[in-house]
N, C-alpha and C. Protein backbone atom coordinates (compact mmCIF):
# COMPACT_ATOMS: atom_id res chain seq x y z
N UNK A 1 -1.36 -24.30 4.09
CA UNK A 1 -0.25 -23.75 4.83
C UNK A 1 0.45 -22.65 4.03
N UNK A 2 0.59 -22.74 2.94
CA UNK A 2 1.69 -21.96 1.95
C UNK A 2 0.51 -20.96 1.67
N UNK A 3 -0.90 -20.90 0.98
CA UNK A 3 -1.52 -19.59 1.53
C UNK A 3 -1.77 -18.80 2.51
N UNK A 4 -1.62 -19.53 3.48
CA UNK A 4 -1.74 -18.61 5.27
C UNK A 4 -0.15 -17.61 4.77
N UNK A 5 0.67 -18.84 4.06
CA UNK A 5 1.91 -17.58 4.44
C UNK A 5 2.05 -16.52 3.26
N UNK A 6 1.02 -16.65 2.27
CA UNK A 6 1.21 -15.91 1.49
C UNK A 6 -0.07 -14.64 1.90
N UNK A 7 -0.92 -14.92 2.85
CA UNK A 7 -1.63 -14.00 3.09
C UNK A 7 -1.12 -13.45 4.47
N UNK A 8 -0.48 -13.75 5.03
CA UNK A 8 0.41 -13.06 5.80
C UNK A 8 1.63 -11.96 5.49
N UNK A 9 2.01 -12.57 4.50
CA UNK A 9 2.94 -11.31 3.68
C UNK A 9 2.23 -10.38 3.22
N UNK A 10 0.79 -10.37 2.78
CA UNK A 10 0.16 -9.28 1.66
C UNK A 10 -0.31 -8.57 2.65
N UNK A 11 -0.92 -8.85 3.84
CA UNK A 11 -0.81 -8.08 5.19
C UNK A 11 0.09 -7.39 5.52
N UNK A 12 0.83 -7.51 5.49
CA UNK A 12 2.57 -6.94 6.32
C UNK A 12 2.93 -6.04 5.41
N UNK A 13 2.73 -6.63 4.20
CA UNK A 13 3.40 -5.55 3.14
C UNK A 13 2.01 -4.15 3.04
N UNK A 14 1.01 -4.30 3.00
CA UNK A 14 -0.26 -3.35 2.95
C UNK A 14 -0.10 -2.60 4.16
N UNK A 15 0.25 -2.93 5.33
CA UNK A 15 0.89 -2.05 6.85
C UNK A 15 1.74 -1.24 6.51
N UNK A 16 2.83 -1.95 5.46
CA UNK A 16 4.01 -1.37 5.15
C UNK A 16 3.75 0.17 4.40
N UNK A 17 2.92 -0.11 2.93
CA UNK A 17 2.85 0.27 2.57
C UNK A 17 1.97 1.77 3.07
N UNK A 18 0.76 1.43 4.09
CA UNK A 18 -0.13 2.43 4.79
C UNK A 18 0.47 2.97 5.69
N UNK A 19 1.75 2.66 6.07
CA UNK A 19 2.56 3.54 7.02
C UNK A 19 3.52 4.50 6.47
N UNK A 20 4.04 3.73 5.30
CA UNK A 20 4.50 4.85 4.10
C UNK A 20 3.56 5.71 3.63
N UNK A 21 3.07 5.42 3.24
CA UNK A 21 1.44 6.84 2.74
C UNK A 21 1.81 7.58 3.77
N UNK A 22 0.99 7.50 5.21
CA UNK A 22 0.50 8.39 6.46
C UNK A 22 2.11 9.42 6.22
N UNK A 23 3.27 8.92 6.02
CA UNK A 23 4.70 9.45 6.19
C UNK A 23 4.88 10.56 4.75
N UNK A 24 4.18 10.57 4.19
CA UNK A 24 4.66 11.41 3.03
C UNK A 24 3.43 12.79 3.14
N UNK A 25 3.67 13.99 2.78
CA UNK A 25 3.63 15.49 2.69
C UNK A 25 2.64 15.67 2.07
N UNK A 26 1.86 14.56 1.36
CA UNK A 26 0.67 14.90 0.71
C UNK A 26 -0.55 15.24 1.27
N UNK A 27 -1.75 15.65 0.83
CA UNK A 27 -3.08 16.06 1.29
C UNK A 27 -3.60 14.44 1.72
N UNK A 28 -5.10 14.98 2.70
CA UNK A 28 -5.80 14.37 3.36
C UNK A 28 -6.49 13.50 2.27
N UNK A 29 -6.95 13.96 1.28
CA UNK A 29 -7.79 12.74 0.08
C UNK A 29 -6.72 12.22 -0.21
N UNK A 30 -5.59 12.86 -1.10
CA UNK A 30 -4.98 11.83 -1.20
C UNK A 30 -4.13 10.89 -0.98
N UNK A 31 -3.39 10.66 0.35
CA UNK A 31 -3.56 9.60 1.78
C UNK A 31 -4.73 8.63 1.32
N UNK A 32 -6.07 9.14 1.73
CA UNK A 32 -7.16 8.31 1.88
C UNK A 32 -7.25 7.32 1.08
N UNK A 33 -7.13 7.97 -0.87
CA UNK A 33 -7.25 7.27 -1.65
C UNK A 33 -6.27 6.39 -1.87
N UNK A 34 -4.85 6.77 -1.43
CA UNK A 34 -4.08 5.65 -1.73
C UNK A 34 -4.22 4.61 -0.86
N UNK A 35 -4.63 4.72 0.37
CA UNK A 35 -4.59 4.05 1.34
C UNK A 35 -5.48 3.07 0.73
N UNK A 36 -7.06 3.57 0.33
CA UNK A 36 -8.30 2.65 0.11
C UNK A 36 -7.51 1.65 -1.32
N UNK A 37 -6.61 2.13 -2.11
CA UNK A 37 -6.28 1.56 -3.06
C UNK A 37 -5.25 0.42 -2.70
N UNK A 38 -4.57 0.68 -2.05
CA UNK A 38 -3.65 -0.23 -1.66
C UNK A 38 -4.23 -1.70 -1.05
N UNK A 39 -5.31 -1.09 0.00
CA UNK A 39 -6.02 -1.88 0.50
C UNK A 39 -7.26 -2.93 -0.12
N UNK A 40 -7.58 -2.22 -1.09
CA UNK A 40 -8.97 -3.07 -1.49
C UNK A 40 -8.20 -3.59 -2.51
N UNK A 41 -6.99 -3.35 -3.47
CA UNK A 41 -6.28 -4.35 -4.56
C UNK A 41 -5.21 -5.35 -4.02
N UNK A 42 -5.34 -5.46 -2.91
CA UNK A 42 -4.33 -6.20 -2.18
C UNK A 42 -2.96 -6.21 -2.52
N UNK A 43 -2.28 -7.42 -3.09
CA UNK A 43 -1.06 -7.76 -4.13
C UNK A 43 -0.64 -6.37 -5.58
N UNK A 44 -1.78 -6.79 -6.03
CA UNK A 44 -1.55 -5.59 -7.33
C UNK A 44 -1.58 -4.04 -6.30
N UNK A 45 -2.20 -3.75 -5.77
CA UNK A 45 -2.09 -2.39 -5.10
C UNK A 45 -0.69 -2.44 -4.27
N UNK A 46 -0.27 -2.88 -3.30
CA UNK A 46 1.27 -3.36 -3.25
C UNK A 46 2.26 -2.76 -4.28
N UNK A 47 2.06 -3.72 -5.09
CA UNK A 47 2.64 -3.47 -6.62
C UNK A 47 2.91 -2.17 -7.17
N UNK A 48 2.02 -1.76 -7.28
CA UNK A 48 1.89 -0.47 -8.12
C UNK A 48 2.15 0.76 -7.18
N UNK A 49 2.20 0.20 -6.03
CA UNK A 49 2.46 1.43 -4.85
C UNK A 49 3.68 1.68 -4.54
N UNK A 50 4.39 0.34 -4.70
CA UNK A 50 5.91 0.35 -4.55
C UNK A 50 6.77 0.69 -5.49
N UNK A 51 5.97 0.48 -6.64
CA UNK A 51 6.85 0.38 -8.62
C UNK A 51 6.19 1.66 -9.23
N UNK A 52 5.23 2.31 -8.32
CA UNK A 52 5.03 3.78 -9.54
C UNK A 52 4.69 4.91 -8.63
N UNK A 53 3.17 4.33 -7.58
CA UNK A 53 3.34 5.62 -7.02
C UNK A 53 4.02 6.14 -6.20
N UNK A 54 4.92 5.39 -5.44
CA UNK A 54 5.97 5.91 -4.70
C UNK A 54 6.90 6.73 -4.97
N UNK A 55 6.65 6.57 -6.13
CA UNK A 55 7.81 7.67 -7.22
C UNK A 55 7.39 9.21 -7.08
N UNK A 56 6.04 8.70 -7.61
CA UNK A 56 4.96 10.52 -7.84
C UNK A 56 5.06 10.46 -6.85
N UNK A 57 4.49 10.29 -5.81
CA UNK A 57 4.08 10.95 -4.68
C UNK A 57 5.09 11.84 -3.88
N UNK A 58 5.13 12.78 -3.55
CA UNK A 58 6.23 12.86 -2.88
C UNK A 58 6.35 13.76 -1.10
């Protein structure tokens, strides 16, 4: 039960996060790549998307 809800959050938050990407001014690769990154590291890609590259990117 408590993993369904923890893989339900890492979902929601990876939407979150791929809807933020599509929203920012950057080029077509790199969208793609953050997107594929976010996505294939699940939790840690999350992470690092919210705590660093959100910063650079702009």
């Amino acid at each position: 039960m408590i993993a369904t809800i923890i893989y339900i959050l890492g979902i929601i938050a990876a939407i979150w996060c791929v809807l933020d990407i599509l929203k920012k001014n950057s080029g077509l690769i790199t969208k793609i790549l953050l997107i594929v990154l976010v996505l294939a590291l699940s939790w840690i890609g999350v992470a690092l998307y919210y705590f660093w590259l959100r910063k650079v990117i702009k």
